[in-house]
C-alpha atoms as a PDB file:
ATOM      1  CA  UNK A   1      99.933 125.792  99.645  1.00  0.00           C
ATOM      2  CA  UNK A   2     100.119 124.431 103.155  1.00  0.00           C
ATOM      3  CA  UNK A   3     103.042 123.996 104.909  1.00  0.00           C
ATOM      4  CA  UNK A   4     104.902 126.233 102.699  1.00  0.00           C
ATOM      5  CA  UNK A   5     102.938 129.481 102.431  1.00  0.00           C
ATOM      6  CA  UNK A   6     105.544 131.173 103.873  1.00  0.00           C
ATOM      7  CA  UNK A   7     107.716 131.414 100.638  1.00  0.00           C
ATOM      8  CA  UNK A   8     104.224 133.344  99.204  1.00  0.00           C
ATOM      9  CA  UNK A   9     104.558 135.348 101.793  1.00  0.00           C
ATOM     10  CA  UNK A  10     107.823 136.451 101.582  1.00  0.00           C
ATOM     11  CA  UNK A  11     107.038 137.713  97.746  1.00  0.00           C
ATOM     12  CA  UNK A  12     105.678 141.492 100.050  1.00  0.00           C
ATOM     13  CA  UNK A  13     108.971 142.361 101.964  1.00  0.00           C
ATOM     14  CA  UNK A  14     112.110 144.124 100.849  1.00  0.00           C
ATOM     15  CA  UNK A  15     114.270 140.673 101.006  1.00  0.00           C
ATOM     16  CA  UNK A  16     112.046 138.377  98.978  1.00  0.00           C
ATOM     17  CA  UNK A  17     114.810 137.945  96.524  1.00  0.00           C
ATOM     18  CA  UNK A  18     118.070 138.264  98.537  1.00  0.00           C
ATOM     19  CA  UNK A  19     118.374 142.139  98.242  1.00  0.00           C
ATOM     20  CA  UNK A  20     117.620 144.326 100.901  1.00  0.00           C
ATOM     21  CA  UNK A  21     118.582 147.873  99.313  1.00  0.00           C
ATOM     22  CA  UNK A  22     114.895 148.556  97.838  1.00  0.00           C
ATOM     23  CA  UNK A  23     111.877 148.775  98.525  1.00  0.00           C
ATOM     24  CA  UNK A  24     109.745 146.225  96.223  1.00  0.00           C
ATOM     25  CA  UNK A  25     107.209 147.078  93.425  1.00  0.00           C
ATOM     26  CA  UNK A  26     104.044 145.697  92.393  1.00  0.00           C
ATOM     27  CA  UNK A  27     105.052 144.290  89.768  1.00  0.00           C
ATOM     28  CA  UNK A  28     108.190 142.545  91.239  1.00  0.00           C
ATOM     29  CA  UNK A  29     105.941 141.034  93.867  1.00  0.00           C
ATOM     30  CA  UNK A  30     103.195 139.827  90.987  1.00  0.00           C
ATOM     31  CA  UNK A  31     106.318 138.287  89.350  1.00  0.00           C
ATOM     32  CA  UNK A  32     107.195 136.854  92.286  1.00  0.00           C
ATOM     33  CA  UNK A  33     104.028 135.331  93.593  1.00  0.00           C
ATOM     34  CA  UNK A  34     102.967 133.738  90.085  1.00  0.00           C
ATOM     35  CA  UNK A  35     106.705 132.119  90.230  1.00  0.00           C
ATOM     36  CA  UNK A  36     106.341 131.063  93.455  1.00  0.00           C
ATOM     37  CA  UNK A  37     102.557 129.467  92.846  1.00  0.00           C
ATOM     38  CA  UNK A  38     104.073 127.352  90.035  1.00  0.00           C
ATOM     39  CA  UNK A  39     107.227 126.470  92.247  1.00  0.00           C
ATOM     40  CA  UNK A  40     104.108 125.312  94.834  1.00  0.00           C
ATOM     41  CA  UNK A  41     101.821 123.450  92.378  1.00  0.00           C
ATOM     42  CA  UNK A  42     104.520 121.610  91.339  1.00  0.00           C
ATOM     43  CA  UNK A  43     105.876 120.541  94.397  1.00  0.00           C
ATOM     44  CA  UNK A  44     102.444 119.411  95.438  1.00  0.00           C
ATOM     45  CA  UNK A  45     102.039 117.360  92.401  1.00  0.00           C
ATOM     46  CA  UNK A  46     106.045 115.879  93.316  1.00  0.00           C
ATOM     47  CA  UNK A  47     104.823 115.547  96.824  1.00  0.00           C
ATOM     48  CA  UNK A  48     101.835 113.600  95.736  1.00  0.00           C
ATOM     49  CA  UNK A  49     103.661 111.143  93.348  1.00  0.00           C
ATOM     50  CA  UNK A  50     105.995 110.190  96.421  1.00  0.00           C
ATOM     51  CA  UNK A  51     102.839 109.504  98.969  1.00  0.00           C
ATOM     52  CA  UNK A  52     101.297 107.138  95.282  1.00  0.00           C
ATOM     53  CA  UNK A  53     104.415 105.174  94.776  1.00  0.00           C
ATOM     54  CA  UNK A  54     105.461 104.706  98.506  1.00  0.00           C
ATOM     55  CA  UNK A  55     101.688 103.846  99.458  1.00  0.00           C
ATOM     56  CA  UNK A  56     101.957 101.113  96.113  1.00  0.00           C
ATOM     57  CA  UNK A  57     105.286  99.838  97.545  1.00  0.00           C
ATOM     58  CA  UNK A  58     103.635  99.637 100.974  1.00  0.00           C
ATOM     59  CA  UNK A  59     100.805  97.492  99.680  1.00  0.00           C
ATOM     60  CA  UNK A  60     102.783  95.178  97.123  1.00  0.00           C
ATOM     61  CA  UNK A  61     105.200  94.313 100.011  1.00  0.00           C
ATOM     62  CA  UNK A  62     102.007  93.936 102.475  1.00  0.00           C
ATOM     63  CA  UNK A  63     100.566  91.717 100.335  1.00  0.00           C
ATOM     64  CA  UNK A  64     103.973  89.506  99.383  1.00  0.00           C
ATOM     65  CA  UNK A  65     104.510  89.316 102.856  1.00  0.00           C
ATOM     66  CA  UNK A  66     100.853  87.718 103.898  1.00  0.00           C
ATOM     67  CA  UNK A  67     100.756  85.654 100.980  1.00  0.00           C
ATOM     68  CA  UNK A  68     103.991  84.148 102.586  1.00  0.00           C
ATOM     69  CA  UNK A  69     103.411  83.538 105.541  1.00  0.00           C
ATOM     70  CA  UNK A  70      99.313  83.278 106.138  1.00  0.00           C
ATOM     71  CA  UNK A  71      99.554  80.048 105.203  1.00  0.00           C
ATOM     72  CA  UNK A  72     102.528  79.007 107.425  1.00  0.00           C
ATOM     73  CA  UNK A  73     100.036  80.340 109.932  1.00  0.00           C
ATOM     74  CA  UNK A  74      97.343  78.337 108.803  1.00  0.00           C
ATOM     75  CA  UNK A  75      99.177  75.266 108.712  1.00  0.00           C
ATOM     76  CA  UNK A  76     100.473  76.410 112.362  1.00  0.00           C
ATOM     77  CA  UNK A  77      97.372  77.096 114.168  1.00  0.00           C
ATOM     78  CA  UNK A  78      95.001  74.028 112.072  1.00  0.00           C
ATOM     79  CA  UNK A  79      93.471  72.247 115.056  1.00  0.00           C
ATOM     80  CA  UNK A  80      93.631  67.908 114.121  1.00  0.00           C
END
């Protein structure tokens, strides 16, 4: 949960949904910790897609980008 355990966290204290006039119960802080596990998985799994795609964007533009120019350079640095 890394980063972000925080939000778990918060699930034990009297404010963990906005209110501050009582005193939490078990049962409100299960509910609130299983919400806020799914609310982490997913982000994760969000989080992960983003690093993918921008890591595949990184390499296809890498990869344009040499087969451009390496043999420019080539041609450039060929000794006669």
């Amino acid at each position: 949960m890394g980063d972000r355990y925080y939000e778990l966290e918060n699930c034990k204290y009297n404010d963990y949904d906005g209110k501050e006039s009582t005193k939490a119960t078990e049962t409100e802080i299960k509910k609130c910790e299983e919400e806020k596990k799914t609310m982490l998985i997913q982000s994760r799994k969000v989080t992960f897609k983003q690093d993918v795609l921008s890591g595949a964007i990184r390499g296809i533009v890498f990869f344009v980008v040499l087969l451009i120019h390496y043999p420019k350079f080539m041609r450039f640095t060929k000794k006669d």
